[in-house]
C-alpha atoms as a PDB file:
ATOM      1  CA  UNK A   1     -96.657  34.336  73.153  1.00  0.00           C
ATOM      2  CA  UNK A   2     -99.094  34.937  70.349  1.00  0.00           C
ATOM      3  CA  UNK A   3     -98.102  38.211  70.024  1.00  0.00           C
ATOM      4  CA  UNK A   4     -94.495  38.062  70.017  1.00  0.00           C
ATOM      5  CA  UNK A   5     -95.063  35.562  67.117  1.00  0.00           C
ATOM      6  CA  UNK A   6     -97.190  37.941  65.652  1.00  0.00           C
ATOM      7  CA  UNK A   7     -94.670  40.507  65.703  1.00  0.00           C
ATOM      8  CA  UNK A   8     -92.332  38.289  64.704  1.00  0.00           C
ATOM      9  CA  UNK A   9     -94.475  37.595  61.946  1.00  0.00           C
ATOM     10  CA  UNK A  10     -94.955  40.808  61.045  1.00  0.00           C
ATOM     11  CA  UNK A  11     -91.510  41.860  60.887  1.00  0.00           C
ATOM     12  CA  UNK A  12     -90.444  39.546  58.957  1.00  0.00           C
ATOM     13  CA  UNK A  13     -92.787  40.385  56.598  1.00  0.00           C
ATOM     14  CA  UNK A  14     -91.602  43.944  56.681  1.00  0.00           C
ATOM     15  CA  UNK A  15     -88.256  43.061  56.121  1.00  0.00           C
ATOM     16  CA  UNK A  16     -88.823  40.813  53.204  1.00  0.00           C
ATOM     17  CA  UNK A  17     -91.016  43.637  51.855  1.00  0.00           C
ATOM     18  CA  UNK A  18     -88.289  46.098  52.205  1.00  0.00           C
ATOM     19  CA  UNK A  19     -85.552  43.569  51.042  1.00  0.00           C
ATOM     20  CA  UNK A  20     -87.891  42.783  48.019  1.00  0.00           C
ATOM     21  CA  UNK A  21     -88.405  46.827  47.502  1.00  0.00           C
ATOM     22  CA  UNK A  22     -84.495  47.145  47.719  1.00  0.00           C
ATOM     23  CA  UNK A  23     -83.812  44.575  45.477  1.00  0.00           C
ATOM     24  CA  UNK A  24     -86.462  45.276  42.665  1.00  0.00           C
ATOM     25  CA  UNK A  25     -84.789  48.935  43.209  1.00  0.00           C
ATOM     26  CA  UNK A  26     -81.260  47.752  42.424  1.00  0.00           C
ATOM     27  CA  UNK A  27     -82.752  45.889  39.437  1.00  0.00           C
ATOM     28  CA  UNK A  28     -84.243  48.947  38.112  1.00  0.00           C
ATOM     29  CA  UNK A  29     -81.173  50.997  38.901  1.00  0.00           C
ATOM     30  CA  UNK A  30     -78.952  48.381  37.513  1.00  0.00           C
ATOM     31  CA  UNK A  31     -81.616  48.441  33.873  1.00  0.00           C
ATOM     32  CA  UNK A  32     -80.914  52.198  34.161  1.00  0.00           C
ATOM     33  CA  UNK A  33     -77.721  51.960  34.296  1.00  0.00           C
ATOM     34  CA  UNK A  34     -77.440  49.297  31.286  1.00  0.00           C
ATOM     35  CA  UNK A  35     -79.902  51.492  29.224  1.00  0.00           C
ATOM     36  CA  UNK A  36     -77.581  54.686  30.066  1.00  0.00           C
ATOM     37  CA  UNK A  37     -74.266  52.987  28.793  1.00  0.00           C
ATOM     38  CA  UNK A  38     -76.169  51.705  25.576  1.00  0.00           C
ATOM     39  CA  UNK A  39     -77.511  55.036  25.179  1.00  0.00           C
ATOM     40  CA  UNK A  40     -74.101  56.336  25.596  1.00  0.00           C
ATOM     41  CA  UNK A  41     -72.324  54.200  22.907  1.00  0.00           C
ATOM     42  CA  UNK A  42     -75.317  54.609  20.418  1.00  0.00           C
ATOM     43  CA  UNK A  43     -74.429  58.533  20.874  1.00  0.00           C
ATOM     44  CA  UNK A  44     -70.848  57.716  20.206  1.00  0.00           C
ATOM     45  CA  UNK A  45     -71.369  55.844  17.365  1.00  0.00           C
ATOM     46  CA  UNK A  46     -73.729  58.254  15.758  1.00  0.00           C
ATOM     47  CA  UNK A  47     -70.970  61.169  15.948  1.00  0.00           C
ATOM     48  CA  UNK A  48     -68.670  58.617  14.616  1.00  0.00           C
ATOM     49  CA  UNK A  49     -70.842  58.242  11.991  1.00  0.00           C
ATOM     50  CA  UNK A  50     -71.559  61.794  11.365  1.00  0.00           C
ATOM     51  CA  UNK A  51     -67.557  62.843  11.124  1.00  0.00           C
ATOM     52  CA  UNK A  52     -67.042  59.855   9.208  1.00  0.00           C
ATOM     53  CA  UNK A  53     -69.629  60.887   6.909  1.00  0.00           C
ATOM     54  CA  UNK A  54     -68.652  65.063   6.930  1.00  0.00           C
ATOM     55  CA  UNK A  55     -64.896  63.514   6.204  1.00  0.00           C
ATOM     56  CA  UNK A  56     -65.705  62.284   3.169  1.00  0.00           C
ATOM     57  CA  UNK A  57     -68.046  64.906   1.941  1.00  0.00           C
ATOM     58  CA  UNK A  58     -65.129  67.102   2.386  1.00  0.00           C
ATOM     59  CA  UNK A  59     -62.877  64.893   0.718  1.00  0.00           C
ATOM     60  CA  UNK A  60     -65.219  64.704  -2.449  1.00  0.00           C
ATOM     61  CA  UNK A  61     -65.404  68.185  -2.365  1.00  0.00           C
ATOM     62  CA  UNK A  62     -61.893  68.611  -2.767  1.00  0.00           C
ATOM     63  CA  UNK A  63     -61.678  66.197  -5.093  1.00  0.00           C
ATOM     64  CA  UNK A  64     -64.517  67.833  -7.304  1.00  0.00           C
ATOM     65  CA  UNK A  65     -62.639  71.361  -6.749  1.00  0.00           C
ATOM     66  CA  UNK A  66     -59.390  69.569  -7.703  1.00  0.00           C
ATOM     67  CA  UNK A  67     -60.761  68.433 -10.758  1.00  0.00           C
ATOM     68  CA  UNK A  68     -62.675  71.686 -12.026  1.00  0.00           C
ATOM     69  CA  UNK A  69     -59.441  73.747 -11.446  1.00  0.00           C
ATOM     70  CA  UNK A  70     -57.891  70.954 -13.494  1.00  0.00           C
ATOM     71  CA  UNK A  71     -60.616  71.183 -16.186  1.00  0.00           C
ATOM     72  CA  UNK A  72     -59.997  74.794 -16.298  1.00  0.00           C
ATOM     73  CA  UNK A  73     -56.637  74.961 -16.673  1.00  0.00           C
ATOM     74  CA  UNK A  74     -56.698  72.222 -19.445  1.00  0.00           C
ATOM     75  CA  UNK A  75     -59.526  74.684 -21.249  1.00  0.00           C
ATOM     76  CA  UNK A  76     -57.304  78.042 -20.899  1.00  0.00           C
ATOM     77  CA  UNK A  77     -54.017  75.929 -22.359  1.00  0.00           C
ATOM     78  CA  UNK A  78     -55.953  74.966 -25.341  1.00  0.00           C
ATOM     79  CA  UNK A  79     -57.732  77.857 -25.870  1.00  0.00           C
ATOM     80  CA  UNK A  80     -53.792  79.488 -25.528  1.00  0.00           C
ATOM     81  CA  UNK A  81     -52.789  77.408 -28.248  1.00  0.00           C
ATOM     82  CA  UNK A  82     -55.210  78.140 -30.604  1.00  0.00           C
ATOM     83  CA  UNK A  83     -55.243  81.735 -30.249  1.00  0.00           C
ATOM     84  CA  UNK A  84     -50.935  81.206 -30.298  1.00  0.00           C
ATOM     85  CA  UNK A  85     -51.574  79.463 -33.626  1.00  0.00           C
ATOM     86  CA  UNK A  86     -53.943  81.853 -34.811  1.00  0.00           C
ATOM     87  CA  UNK A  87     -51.282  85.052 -34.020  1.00  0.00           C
ATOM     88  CA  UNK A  88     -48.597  83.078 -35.835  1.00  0.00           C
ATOM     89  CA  UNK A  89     -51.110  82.426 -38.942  1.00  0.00           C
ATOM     90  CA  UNK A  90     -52.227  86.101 -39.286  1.00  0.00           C
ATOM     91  CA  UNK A  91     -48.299  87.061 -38.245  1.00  0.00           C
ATOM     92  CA  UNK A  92     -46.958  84.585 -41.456  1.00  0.00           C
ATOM     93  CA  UNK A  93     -49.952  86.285 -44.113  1.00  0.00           C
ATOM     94  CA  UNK A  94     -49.007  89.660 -42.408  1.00  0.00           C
ATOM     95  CA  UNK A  95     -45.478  88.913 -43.573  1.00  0.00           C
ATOM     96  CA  UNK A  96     -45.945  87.254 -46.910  1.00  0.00           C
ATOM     97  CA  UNK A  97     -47.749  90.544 -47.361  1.00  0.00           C
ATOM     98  CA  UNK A  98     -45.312  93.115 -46.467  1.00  0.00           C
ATOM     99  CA  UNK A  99     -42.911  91.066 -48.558  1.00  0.00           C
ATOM    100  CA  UNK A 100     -44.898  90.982 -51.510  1.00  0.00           C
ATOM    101  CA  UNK A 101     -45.684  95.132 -51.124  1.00  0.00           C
ATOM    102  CA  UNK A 102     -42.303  95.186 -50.996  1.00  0.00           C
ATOM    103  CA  UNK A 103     -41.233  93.542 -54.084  1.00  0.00           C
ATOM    104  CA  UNK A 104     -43.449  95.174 -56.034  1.00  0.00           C
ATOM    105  CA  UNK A 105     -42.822  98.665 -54.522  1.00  0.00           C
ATOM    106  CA  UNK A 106     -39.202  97.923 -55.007  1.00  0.00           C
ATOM    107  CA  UNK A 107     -40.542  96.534 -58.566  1.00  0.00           C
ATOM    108  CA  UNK A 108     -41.865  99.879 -59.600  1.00  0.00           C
ATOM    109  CA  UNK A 109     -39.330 101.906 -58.056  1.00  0.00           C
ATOM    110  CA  UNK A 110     -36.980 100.335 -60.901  1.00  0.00           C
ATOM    111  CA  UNK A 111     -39.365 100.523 -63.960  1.00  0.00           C
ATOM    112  CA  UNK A 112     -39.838 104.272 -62.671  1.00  0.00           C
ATOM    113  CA  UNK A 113     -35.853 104.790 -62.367  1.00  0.00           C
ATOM    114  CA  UNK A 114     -35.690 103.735 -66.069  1.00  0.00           C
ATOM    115  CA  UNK A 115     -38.214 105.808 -67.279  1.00  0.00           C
END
């Protein structure tokens, strides 16, 4: 009888062991699993972060492009406009010249006609 409640014993010990083994196992297992998912979304947030982050880089890159072409364009109108004012300037003296060669060509022509 002693043995049988020593085997008794004895399994029962085994089979709280293993119980005990199994459930610090599905603890762990469970932890792992807990740490996986929170590894997971911390992955997914970071590459949320990241094209978040490479959206608006581009977007103030096009924005900076936007505004140089913008610059540019503004610098080549005036610079147009000057050298536009500058042509009609020199085009007007050209003119006033001609006009006055003219006159006085035209001016000599008669005082030669009358000598």
């Amino acid at each position: 009888m002693k043995t049988i409640f020593k085997s008794l014993f004895i399994a029962a010990a085994v089979a709280f062991s293993a119980t005990s083994c199994t459930q610090e196992g599905k603890e762990n297992a469970d932890a792992a699993a807990a740490n996986t998912e929170a590894a997971a979304e911390n992955a997914g947030d970071a590459a949320a972060a990241e094209a978040t982050n490479a959206a608006n880089a581009t977007e103030a890159a096009a924005e900076n492009a936007g505004q140089a072409i913008e610059n540019t364009a503004e610098n080549a109108a005036a610079k147009t406009e000057v050298a536009a004012d500058k042509a009609a300037a020199e085009t007007k003296e050209a003119a006033a010249n001609a006009a006055a060669a003219t006159e006085k060509a035209a001016g000599d022509a008669k005082a030669e006609l009358k000598n």
